[in-house]
N, C-alpha and C. Protein backbone atom coordinates (compact mmCIF):
# COMPACT_ATOMS: atom_id res chain seq x y z
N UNK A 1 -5.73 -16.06 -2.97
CA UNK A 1 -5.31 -14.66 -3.02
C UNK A 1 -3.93 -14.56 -3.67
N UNK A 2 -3.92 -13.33 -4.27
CA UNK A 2 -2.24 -13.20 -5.01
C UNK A 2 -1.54 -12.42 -4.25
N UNK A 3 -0.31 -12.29 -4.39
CA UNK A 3 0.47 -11.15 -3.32
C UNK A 3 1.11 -10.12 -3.98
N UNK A 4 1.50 -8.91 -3.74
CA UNK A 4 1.93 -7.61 -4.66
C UNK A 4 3.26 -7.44 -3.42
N UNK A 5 4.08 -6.63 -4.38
CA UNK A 5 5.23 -6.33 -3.21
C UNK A 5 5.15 -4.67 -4.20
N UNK A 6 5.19 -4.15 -3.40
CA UNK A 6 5.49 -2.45 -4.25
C UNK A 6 6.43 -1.73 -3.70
N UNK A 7 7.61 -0.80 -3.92
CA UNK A 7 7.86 0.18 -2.70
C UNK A 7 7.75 1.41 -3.00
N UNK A 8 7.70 2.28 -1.99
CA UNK A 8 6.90 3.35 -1.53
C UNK A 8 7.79 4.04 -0.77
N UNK A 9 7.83 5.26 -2.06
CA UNK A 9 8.65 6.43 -1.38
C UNK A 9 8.10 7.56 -1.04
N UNK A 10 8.96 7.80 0.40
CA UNK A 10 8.44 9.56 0.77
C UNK A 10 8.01 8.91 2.29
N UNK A 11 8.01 8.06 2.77
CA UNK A 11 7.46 7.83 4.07
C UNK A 11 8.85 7.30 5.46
N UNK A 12 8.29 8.86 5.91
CA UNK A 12 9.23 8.69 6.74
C UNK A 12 8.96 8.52 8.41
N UNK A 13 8.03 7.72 8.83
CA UNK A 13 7.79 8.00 10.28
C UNK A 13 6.66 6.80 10.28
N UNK A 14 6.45 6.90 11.26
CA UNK A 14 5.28 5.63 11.73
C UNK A 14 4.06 6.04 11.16
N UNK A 15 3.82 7.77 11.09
CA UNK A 15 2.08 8.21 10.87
C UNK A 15 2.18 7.90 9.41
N UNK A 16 3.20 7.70 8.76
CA UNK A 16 3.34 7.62 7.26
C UNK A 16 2.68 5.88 6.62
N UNK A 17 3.87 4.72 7.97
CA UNK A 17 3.37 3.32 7.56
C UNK A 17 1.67 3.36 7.65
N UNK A 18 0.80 4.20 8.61
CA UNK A 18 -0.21 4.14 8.91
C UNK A 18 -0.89 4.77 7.71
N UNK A 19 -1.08 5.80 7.22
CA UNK A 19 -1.46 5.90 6.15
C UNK A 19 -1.57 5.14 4.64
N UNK A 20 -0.24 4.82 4.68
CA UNK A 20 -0.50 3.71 3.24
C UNK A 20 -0.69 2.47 3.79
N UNK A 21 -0.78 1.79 5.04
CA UNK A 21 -1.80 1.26 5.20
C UNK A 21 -3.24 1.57 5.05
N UNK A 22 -3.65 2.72 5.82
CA UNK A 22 -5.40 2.90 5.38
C UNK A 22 -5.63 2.72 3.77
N UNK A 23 -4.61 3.41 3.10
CA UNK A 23 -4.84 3.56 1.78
C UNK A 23 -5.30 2.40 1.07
N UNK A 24 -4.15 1.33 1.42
CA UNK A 24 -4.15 -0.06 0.65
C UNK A 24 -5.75 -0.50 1.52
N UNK A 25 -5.92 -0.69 2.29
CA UNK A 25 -7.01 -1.19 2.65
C UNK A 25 -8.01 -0.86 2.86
N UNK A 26 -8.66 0.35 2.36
CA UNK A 26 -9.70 1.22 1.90
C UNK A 26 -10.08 0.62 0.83
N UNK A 27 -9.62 -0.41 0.02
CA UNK A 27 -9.65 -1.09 -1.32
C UNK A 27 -10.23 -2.31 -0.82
N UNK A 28 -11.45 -2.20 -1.22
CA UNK A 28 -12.45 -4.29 -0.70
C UNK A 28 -11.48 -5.05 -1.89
N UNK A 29 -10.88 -6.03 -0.89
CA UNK A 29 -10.02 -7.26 -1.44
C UNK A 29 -8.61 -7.26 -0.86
N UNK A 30 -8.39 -6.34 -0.62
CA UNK A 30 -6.86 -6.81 -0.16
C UNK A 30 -6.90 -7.42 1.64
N UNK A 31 -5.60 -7.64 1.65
CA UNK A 31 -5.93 -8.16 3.55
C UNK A 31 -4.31 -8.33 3.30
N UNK A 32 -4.08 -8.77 4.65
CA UNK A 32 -2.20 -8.55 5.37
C UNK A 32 -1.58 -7.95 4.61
N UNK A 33 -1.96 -6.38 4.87
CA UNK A 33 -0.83 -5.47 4.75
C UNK A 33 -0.02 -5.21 5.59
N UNK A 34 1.21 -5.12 4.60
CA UNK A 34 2.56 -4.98 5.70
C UNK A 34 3.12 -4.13 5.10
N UNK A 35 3.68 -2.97 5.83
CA UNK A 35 4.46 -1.98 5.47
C UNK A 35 5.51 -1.45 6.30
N UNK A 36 7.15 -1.76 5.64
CA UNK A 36 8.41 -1.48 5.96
C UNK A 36 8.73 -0.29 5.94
N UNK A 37 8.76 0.48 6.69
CA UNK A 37 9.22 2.15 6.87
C UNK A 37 11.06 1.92 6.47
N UNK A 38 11.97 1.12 6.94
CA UNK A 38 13.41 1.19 6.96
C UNK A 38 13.80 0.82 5.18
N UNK A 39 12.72 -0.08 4.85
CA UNK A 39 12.83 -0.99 2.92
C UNK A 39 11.93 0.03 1.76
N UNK A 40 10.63 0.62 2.79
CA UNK A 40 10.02 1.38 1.81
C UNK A 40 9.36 0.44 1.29
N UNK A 41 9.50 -1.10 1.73
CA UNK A 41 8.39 -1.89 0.95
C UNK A 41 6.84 -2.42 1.68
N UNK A 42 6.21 -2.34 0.69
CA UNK A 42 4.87 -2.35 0.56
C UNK A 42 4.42 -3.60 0.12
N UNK A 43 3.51 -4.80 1.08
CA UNK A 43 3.03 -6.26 0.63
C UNK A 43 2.12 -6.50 1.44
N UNK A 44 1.42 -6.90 0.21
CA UNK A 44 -0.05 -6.96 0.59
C UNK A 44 -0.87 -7.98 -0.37
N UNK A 45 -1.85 -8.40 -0.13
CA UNK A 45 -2.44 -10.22 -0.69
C UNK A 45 -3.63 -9.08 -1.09
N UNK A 46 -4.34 -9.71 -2.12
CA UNK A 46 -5.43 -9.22 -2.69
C UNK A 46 -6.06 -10.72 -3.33
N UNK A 47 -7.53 -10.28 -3.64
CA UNK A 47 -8.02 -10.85 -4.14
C UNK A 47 -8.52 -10.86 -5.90
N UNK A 48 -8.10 -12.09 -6.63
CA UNK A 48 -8.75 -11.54 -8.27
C UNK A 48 -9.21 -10.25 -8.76
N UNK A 49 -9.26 -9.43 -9.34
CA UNK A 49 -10.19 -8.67 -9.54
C UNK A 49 -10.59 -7.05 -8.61
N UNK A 50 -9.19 -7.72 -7.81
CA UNK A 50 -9.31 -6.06 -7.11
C UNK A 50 -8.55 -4.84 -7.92
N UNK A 51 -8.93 -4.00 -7.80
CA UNK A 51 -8.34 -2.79 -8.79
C UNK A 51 -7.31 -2.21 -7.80
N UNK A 52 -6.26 -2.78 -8.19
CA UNK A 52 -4.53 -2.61 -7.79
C UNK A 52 -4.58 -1.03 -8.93
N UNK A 53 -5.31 -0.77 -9.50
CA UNK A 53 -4.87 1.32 -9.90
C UNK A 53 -5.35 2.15 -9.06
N UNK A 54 -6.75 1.78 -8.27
CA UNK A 54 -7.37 2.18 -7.52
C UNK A 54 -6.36 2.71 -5.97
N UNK A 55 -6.02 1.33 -5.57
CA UNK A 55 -4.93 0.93 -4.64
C UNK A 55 -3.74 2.42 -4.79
N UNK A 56 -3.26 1.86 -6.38
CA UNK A 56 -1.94 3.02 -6.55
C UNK A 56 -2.58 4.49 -6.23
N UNK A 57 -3.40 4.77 -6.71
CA UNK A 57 -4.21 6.04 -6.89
C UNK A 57 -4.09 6.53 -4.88
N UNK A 58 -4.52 5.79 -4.56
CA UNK A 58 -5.03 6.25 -2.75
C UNK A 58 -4.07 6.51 -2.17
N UNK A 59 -2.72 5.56 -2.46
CA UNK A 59 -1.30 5.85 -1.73
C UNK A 59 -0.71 7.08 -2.11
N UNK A 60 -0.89 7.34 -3.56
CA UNK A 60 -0.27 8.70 -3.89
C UNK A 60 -1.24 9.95 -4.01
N UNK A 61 -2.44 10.02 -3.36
CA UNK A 61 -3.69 10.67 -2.52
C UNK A 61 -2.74 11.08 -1.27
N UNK A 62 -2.20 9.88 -0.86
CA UNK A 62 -1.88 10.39 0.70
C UNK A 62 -0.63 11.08 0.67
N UNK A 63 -0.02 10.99 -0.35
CA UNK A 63 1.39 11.71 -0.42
C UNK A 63 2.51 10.82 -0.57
N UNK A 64 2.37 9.95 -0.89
CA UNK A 64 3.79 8.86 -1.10
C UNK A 64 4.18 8.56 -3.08
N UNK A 65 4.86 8.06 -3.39
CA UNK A 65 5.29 7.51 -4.66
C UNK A 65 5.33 6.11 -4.61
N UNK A 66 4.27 5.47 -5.38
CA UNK A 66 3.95 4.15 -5.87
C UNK A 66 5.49 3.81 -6.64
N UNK A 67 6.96 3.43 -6.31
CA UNK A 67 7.99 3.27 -7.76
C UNK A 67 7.64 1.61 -8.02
């Protein structure tokens, strides 16, 4: 598996880490997502061939900024 680090703005509260969690992992291939509410950062392991636009697309669905 490869690992992505992204951060992610606009999330300010716990219901927020929870959401771009569902987001990222609504995507078949990724696994240990971790998401920092205080860093805004976003890391998460995927597998080859997973569509990381797909991924970006769902987080900023839920209301956050992929920077």
């Amino acid at each position: 598996m490869e690992q992505a680090t992204w951060q992610v703005k606009g999330m300010t509260c716990e219901h927020c880490v929870r959401a771009v969690t569902k987001a990222v992992q609504s995507v078949t291939g990724t696994a240990d997502v971790r998401v920092d509410l205080k860093s805004g950062r976003l890391v998460f392991k995927y597998q080859p061939g997973t569509d990381l636009e797909q991924i970006k697309a769902n987080i900023e669905d839920a209301g956050y900024e992929v920077a």
